[in-house]
Structures are given as C-alpha cells and as structure tokens.
N, C-alpha and C. Protein backbone atom coordinates (compact mmCIF):
# COMPACT_ATOMS: atom_id res chain seq x y z
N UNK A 1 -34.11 -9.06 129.79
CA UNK A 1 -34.45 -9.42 131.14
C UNK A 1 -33.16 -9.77 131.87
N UNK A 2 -32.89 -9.51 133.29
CA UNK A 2 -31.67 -9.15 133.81
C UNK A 2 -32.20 -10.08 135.31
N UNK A 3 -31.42 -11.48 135.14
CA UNK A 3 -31.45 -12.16 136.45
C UNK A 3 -30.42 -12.14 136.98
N UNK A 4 -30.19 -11.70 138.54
CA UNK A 4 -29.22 -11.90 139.34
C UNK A 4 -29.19 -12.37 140.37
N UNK A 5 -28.35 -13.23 140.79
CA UNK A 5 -28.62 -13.77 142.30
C UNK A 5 -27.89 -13.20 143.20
N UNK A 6 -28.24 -12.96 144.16
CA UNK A 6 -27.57 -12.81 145.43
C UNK A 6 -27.78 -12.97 146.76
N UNK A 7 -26.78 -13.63 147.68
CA UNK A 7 -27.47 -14.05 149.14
C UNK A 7 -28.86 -13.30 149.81
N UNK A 8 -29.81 -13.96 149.75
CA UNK A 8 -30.54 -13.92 150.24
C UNK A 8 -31.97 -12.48 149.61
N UNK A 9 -31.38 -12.46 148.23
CA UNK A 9 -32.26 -11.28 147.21
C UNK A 9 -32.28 -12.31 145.98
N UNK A 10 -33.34 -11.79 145.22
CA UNK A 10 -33.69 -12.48 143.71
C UNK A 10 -33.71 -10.70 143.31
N UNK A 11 -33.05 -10.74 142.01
CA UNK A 11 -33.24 -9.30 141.08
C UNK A 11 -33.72 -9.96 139.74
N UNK A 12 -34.90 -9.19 138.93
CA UNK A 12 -35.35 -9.30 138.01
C UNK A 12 -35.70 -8.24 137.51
N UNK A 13 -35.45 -7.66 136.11
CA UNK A 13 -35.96 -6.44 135.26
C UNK A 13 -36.90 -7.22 134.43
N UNK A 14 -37.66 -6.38 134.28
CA UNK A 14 -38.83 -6.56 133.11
C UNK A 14 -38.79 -4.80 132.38
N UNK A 15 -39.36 -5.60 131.02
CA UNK A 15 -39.52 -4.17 130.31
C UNK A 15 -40.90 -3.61 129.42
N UNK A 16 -42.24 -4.23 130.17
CA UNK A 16 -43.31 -4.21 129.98
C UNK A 16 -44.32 -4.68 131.21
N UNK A 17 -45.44 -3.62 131.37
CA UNK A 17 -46.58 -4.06 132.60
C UNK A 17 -47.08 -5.46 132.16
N UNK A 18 -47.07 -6.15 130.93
CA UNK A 18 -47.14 -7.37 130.79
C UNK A 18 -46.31 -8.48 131.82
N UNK A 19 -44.91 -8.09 131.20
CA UNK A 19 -43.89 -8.70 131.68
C UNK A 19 -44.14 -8.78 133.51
N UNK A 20 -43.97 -7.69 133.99
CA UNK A 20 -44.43 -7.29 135.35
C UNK A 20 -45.52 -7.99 135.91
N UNK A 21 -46.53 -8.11 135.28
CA UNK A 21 -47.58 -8.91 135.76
C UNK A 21 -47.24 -10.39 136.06
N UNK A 22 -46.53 -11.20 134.76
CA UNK A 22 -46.28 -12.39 134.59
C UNK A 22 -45.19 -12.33 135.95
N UNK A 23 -44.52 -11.66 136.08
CA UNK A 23 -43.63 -12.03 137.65
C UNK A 23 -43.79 -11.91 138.58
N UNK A 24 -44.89 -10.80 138.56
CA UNK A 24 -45.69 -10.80 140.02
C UNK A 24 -46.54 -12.19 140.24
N UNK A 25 -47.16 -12.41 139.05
CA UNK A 25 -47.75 -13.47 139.19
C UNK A 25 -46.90 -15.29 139.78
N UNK A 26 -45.98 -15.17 138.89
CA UNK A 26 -44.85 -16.26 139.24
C UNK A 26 -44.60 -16.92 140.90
N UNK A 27 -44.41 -15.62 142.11
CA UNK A 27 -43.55 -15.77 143.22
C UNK A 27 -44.10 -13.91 143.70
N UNK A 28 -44.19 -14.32 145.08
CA UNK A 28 -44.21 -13.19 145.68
C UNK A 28 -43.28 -12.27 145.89
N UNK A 29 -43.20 -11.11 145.28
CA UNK A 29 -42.03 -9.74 145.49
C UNK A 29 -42.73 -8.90 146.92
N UNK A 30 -41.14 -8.82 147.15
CA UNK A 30 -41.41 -7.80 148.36
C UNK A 30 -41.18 -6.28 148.04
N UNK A 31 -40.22 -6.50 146.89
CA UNK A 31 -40.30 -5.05 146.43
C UNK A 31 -40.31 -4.73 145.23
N UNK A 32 -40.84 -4.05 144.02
CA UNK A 32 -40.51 -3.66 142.63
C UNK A 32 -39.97 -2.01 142.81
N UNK A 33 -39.56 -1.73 141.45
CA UNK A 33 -38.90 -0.60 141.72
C UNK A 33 -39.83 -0.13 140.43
N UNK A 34 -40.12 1.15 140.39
CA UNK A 34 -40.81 1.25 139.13
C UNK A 34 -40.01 2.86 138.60
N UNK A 35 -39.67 3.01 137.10
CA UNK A 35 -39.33 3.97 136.67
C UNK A 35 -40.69 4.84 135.49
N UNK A 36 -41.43 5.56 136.20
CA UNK A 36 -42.94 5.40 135.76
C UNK A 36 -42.69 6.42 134.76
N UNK A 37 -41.99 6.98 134.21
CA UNK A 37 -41.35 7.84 132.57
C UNK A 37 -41.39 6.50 131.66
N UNK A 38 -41.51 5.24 131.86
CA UNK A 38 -41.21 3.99 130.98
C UNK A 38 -42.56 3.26 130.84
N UNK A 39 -43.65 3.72 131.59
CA UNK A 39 -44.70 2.85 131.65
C UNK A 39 -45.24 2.38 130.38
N UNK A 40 -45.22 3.38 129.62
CA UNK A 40 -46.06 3.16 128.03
C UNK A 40 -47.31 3.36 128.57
N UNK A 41 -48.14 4.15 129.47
CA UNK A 41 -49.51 4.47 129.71
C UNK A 41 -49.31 5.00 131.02
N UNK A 42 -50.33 4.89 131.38
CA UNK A 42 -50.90 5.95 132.37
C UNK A 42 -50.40 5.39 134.05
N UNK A 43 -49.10 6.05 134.53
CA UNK A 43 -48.21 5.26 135.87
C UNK A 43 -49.30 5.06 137.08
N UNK A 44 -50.29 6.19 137.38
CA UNK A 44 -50.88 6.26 138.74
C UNK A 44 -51.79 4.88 138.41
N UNK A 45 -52.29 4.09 137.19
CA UNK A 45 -53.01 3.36 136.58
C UNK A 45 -52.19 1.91 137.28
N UNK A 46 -51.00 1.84 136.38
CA UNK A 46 -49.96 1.11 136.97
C UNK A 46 -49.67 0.80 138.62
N UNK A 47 -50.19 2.14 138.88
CA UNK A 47 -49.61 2.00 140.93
C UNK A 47 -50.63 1.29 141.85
N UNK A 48 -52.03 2.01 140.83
CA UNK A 48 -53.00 1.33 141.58
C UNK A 48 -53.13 -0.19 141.64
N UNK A 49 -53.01 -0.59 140.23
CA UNK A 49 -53.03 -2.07 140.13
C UNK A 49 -52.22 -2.65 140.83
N UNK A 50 -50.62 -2.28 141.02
CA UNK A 50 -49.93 -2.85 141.88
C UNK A 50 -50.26 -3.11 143.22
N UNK A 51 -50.64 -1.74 143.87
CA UNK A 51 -51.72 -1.59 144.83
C UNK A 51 -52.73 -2.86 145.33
N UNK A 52 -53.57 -2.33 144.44
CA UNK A 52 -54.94 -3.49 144.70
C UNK A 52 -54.47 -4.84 144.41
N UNK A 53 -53.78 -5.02 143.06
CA UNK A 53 -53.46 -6.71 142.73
C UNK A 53 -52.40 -7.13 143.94
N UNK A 54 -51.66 -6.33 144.45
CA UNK A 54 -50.05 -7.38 145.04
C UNK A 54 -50.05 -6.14 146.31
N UNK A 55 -50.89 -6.66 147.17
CA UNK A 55 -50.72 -5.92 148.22
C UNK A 55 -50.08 -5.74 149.63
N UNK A 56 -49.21 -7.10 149.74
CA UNK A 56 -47.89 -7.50 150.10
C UNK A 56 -46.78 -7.01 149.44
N UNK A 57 -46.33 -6.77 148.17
CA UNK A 57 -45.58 -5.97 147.53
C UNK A 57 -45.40 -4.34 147.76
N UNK A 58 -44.56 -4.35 148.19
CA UNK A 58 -43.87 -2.90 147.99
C UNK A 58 -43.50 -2.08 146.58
N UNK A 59 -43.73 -0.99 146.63
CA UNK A 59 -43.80 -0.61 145.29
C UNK A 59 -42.75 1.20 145.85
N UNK A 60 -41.08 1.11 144.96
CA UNK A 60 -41.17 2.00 145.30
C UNK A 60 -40.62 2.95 143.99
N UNK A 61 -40.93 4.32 143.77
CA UNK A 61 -40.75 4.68 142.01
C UNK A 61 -39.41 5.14 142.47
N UNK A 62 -38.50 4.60 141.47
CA UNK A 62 -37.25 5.34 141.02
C UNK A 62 -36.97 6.18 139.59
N UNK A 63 -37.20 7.49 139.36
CA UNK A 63 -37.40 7.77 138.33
C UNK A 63 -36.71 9.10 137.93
N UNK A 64 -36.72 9.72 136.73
CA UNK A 64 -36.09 10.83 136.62
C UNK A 64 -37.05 12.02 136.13
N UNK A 65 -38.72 11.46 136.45
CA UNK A 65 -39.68 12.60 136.87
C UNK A 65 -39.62 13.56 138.24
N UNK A 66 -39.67 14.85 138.11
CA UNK A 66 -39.64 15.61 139.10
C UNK A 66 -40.82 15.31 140.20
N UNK A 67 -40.27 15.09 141.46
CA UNK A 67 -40.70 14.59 142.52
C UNK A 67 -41.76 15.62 142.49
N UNK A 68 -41.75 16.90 142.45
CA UNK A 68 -42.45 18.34 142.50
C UNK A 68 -43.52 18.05 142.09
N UNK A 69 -43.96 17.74 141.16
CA UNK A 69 -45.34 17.14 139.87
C UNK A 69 -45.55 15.85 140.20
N UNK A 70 -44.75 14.51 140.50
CA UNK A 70 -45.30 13.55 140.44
C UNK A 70 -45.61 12.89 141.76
N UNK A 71 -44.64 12.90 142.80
CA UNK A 71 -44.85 12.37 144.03
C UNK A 71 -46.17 12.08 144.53
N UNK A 72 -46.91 13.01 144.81
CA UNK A 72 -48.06 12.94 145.34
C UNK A 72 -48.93 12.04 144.80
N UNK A 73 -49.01 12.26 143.43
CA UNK A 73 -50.10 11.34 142.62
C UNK A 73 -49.67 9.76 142.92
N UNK A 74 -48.42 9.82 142.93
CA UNK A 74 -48.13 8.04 142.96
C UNK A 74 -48.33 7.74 144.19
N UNK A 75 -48.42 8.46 145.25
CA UNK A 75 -48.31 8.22 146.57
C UNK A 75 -49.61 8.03 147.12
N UNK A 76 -50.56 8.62 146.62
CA UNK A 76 -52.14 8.19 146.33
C UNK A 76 -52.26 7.01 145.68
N UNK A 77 -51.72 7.09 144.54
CA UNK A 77 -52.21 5.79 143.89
C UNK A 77 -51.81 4.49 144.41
N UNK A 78 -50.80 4.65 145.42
CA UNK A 78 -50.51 3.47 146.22
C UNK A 78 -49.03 3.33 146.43
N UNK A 79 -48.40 3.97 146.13
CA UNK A 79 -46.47 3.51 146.40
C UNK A 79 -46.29 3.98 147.54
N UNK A 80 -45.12 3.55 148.45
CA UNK A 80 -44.44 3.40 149.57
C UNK A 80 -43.44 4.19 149.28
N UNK A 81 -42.76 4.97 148.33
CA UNK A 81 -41.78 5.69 147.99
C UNK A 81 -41.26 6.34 146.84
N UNK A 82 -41.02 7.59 147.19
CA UNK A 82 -40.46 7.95 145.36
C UNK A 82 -38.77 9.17 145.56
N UNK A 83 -38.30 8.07 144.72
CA UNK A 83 -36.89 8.99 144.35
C UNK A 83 -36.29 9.46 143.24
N UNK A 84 -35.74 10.78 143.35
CA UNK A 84 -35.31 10.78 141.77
C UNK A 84 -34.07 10.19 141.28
N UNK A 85 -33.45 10.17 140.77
CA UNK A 85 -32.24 9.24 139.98
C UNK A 85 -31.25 10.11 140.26
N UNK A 86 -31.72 11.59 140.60
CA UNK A 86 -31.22 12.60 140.33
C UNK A 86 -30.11 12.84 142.30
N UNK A 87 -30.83 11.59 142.85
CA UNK A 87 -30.58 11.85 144.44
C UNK A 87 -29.56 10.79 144.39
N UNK A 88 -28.82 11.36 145.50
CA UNK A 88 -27.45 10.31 145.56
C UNK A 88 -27.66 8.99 146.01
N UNK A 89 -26.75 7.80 145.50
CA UNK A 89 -27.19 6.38 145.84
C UNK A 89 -27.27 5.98 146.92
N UNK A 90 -26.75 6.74 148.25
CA UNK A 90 -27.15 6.05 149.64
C UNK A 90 -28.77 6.73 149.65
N UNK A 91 -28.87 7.16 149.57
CA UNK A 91 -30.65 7.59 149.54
C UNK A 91 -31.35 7.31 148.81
N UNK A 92 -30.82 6.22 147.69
CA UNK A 92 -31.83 5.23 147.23
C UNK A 92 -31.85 4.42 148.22
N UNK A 93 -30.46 3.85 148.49
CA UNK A 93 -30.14 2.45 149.33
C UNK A 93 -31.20 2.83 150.53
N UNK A 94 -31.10 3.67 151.57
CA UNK A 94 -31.92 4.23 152.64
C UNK A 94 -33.25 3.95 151.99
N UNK A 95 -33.82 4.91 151.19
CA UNK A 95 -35.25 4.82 150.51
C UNK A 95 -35.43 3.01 150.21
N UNK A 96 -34.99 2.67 149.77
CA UNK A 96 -35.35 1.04 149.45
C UNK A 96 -35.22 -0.01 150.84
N UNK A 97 -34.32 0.70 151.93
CA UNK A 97 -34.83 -0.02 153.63
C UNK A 97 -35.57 0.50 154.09
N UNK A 98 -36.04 1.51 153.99
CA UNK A 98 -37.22 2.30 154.37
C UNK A 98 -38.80 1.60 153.75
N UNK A 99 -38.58 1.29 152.90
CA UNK A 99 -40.04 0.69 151.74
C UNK A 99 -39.78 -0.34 152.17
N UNK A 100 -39.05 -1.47 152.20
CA UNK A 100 -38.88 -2.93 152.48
C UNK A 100 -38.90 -3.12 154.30
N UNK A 101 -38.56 -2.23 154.93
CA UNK A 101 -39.11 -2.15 156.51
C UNK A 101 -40.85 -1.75 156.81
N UNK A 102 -41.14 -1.91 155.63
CA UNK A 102 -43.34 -1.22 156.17
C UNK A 102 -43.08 0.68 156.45
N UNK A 103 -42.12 0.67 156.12
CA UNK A 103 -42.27 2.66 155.52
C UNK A 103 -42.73 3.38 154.21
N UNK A 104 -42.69 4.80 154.54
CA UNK A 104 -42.91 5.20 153.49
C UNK A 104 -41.56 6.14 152.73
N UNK A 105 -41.00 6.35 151.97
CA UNK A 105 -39.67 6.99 151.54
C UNK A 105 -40.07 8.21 150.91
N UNK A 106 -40.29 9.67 151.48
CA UNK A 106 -40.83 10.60 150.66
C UNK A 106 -39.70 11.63 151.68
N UNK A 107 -39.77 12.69 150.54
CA UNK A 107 -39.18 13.74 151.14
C UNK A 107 -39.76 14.28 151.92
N UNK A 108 -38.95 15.28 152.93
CA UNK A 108 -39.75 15.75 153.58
C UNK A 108 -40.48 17.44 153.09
N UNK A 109 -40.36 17.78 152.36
CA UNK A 109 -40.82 18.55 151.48
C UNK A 109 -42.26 18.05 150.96
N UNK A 110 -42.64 16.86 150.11
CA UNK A 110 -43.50 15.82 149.90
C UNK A 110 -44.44 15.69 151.38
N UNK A 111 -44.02 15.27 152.22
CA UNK A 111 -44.26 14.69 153.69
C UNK A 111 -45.20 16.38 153.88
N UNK A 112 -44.40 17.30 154.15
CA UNK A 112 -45.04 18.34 154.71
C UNK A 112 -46.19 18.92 153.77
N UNK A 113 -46.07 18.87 152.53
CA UNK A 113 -46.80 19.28 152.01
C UNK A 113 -48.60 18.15 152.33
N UNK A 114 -48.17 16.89 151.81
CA UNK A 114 -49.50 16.14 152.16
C UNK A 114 -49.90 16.00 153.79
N UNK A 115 -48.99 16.69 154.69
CA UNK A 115 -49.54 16.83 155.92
C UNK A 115 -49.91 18.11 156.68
N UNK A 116 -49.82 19.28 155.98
CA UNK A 116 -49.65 20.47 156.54
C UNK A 116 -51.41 20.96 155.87
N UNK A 117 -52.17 21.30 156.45
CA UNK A 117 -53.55 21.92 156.52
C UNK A 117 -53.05 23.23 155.91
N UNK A 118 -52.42 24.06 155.85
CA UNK A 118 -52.42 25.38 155.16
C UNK A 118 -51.45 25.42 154.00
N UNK A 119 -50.77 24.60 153.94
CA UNK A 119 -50.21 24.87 152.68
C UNK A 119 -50.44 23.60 151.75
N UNK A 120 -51.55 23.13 151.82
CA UNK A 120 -51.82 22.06 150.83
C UNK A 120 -52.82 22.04 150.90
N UNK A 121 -54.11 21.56 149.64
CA UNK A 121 -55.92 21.14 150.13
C UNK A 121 -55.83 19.71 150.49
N UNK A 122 -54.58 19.24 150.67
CA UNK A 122 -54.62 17.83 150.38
C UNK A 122 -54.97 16.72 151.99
N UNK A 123 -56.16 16.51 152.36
CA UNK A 123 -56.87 15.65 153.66
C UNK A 123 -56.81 14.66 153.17
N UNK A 124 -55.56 13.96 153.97
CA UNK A 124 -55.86 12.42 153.47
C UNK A 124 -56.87 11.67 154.30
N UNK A 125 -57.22 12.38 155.29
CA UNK A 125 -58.14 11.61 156.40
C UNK A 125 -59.49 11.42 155.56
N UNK A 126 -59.54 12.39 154.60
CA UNK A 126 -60.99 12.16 153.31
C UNK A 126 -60.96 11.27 152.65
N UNK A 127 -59.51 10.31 152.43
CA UNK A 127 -59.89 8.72 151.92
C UNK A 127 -59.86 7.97 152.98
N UNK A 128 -60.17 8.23 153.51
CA UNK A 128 -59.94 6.84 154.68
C UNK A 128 -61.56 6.70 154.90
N UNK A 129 -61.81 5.28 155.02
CA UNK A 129 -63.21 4.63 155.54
C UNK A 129 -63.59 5.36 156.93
N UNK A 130 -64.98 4.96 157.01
CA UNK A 130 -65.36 5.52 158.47
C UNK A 130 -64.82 4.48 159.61
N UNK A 131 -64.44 3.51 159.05
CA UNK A 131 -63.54 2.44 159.87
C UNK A 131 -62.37 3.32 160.14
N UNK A 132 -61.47 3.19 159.06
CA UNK A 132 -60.25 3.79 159.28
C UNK A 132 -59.84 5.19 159.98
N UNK A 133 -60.88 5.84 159.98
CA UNK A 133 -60.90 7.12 160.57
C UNK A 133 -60.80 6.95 161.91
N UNK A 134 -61.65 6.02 162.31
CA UNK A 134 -62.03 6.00 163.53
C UNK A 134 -60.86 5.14 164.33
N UNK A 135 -60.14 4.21 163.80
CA UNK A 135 -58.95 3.79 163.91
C UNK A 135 -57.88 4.68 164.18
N UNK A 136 -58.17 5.75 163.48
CA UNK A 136 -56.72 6.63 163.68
C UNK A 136 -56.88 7.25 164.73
N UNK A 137 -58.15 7.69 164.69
CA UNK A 137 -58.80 9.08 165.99
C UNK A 137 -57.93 8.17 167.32
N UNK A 138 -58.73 6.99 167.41
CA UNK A 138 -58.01 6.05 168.46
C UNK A 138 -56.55 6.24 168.60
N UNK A 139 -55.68 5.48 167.67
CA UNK A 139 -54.43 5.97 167.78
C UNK A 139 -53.59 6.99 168.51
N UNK A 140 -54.36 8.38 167.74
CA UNK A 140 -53.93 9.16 168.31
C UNK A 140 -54.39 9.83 169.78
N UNK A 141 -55.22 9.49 169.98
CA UNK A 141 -55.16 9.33 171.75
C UNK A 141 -55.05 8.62 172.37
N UNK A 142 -53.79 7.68 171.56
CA UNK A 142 -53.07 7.08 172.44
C UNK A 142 -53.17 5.37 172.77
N UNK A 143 -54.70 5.15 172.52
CA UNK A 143 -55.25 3.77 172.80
C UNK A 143 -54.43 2.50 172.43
N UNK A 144 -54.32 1.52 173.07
CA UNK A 144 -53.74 0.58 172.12
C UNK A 144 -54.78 -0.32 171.27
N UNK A 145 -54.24 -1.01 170.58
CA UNK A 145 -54.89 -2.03 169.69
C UNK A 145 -55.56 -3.07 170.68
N UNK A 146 -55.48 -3.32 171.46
CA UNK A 146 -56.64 -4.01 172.30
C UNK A 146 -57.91 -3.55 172.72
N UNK A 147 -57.81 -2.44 173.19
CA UNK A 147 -58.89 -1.18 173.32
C UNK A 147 -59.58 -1.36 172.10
N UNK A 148 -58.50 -0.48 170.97
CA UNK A 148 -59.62 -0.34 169.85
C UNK A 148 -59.98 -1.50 169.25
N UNK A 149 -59.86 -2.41 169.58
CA UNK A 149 -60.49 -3.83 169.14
C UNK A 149 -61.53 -3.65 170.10
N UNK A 150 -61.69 -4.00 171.40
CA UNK A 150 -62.70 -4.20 171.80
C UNK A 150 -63.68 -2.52 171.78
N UNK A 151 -63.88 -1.60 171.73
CA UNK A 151 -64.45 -0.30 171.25
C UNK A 151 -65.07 -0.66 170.02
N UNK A 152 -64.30 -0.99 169.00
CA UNK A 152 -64.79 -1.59 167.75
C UNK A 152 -65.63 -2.72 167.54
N UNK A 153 -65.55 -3.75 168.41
CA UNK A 153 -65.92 -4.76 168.39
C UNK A 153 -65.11 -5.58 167.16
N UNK A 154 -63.94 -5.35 167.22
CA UNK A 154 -63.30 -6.29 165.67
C UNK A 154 -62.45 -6.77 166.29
N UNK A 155 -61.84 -7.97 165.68
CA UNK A 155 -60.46 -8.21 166.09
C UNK A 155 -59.34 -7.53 166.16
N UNK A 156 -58.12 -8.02 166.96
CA UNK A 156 -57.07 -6.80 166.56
C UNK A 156 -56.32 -7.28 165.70
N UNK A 157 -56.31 -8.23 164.71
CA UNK A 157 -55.78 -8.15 163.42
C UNK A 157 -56.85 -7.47 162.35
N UNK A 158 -57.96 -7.41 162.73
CA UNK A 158 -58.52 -6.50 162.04
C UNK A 158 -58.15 -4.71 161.93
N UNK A 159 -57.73 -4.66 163.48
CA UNK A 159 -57.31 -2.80 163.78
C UNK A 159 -56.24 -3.01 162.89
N UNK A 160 -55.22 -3.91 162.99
CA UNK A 160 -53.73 -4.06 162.35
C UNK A 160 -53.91 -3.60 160.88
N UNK A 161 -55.16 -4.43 160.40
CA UNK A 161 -55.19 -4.03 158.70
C UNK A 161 -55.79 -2.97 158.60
N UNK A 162 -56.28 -2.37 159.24
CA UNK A 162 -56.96 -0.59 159.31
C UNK A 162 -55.47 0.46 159.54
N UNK A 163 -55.05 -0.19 160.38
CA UNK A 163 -53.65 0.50 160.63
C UNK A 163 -52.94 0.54 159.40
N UNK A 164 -52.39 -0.36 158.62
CA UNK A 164 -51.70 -0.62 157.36
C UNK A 164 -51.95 -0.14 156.20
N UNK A 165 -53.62 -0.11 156.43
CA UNK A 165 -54.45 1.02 155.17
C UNK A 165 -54.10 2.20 155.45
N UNK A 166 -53.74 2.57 156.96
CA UNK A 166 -53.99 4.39 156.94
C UNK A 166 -52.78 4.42 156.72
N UNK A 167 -51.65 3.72 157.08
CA UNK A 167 -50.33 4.02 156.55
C UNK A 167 -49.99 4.49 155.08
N UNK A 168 -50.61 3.52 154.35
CA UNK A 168 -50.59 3.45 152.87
C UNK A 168 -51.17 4.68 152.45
N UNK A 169 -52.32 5.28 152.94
CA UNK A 169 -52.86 5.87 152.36
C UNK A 169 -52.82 7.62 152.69
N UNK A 170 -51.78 7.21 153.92
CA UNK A 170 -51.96 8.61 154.22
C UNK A 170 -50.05 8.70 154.78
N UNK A 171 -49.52 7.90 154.16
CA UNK A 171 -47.84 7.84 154.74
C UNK A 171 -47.24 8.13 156.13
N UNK A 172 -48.25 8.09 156.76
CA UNK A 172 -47.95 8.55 158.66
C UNK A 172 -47.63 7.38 159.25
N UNK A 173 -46.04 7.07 159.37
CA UNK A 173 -45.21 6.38 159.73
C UNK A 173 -45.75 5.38 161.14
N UNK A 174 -46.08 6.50 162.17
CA UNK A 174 -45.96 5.61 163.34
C UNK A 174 -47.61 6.62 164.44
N UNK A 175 -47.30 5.95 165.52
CA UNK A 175 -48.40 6.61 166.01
C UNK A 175 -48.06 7.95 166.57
N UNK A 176 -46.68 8.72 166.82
CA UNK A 176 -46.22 10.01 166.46
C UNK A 176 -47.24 10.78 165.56
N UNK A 177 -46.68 10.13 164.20
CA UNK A 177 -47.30 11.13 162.84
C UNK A 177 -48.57 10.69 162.76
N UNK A 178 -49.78 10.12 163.19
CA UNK A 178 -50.73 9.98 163.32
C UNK A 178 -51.41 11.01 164.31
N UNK A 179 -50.53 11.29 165.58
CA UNK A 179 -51.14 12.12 166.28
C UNK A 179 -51.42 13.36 165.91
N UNK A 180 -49.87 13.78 165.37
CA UNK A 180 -49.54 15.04 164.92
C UNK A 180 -50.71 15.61 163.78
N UNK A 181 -51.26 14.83 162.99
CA UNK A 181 -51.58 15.00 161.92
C UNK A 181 -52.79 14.86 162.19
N UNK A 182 -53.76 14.11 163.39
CA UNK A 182 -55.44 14.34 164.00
C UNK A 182 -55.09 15.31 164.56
N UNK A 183 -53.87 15.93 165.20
CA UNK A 183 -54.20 17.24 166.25
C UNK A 183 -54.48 18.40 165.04
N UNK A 184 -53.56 18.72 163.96
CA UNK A 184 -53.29 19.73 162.50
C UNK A 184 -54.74 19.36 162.40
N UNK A 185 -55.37 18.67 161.78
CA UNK A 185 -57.05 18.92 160.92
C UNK A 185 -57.85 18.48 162.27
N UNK A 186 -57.57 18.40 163.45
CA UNK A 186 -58.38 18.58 164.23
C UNK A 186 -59.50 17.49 164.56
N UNK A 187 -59.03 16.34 164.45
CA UNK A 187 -59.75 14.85 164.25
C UNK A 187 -59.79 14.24 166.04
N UNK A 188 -58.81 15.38 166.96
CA UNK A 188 -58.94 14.69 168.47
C UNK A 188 -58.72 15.83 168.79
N UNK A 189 -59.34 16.34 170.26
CA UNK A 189 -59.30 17.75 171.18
C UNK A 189 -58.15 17.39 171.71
C-alpha cells in the first residue's frame, strides 16, 4: 500500500476490491483509478458497484486493455473514463481533469461510436428512465432547468440529478451533445 501526500491530494494504492472497499469506506474519494486487467473477477461487476456504492466518486480505468473491446462495457457499467497506458502521460493528466471536473474522458472514436445511430446498435437513450428521457428531450430544446422543473412538477435539484444520470449514462458532456444526439435518434423535431 503506497501513501503519499501532497498539497492539497491524498494518494492511496490498494491491491484488492476488498482493500478498495475498506477505503472507500474510510473518507470520501473523488477519484479512483482502476487498472481492470488486475481485478481478480469480473471489472464491469467492479464498475457497477463503484457506481451504485460511491456515487460521488469518480471512477476512471487506466489500463493496458484495448480500449477497442473494453471501453464501452465499463462506460455502461458506470466509469467517467478510460485510458490505455499505452497513451502518452499528458492525456492521462488531461483524462484525470476531465473525470475530476464532472466529465467524461473517452476517445473520440469511443464517443462516436456510442453516439452515432448507424454505425453502432448502441441507444443509450434505452437506459435512461422515462424521467430521464424526458429530461433530456427538454434539454435539448433548449429549456432551462426552471422550466423543466416546473413542466415536471419536480424540483430543480431534482432535474440536476436527472441531468447527472444522463451524463453518466450516456457520456453527453453538455447541453451541445445532448442536442446533437436527440436530433441523430430523433428524440426532438
């Protein structure tokens, strides 16, 4: 186990989802880094739990699995980012302000593929709640979060956490890539 201090960061390695648990559990992380070739079981298993258990935590994979095969699955299962080992260190550094700013760190290769209607089956708008859907539809024409609060009848820290889910779940950065991506599958005229 590898403690380091530094102004205004805590670094800790663990070398078991045991271990991992016990530190998540300890103190709130804003970010883990996960190398999911090391899990000892099943990583998307691992992502979810991180996911659902520590959902303030950022989760982003650094690994020397091919982005090609794995990206997507972890990116479902809940991570904010995946890089290979294999990519130069300012584009970790970038990828790790990107995940620790409320982004998502994917290539754009990755990006186009889970957003492009013809060259992927992949609709992320098919996990999203009938809440969240309807959240985005909003979005992307434009509405603000006051509107769709009162349309909804919810609060607007309620739209906020609908917003944060569709982020997560569908990596569309801002209300740009939200639009772009109801106009592609056709979710607003």
């Amino acid at each position: 186990m590898l403690h380091t201090a530094i102004p205004h960061a805590y670094l800790d390695e663990v070398g078991t989802i045991e271990d991992l648990r016990s530190h998540l559990g300890q103190r709130p992380w804003d970010l883990v880094l996960v190398e999911i070739s090391l899990t000892g079981g099943n990583p998307g298993e691992l992502i979810s739990m991180l996911a659902s258990d520590y959902p303030s935590t950022r989760v982003l994979i650094v690994t020397v699995l091919p982005e090609a095969e794995y990206a997507i699955p972890m990116f479902k299962a809940g991570a904010h980012g995946y890089i290979t080992k294999q990519r130069p260190i300012d584009e970790l550094v970038q990828a790790v302000k990107t995940v620790l700013g409320g982004g998502n760190a994917l290539s754009d290769e990755v990006i186009h593929e889970l957003t492009n209607p013809h060259g992927s089956s992949t609709r992320f708008h098919d996990a999203l709640s009938s809440r969240e859907l309807a959240v985005l539809r909003f979005i992307a024409q434009g509405r603000p979060v006051k509107q769709i609060a009162h349309e909804l009848s919810i609060s607007e820290k309620t739209v906020a956490t609908y917003i944060a889910r569709i982020r997560q779940k569908t990596g569309l950065h801002n209300s740009v890539d939200m639009t772009r991506y109801a106009l592609r599958h056709h979710l607003i005229d």
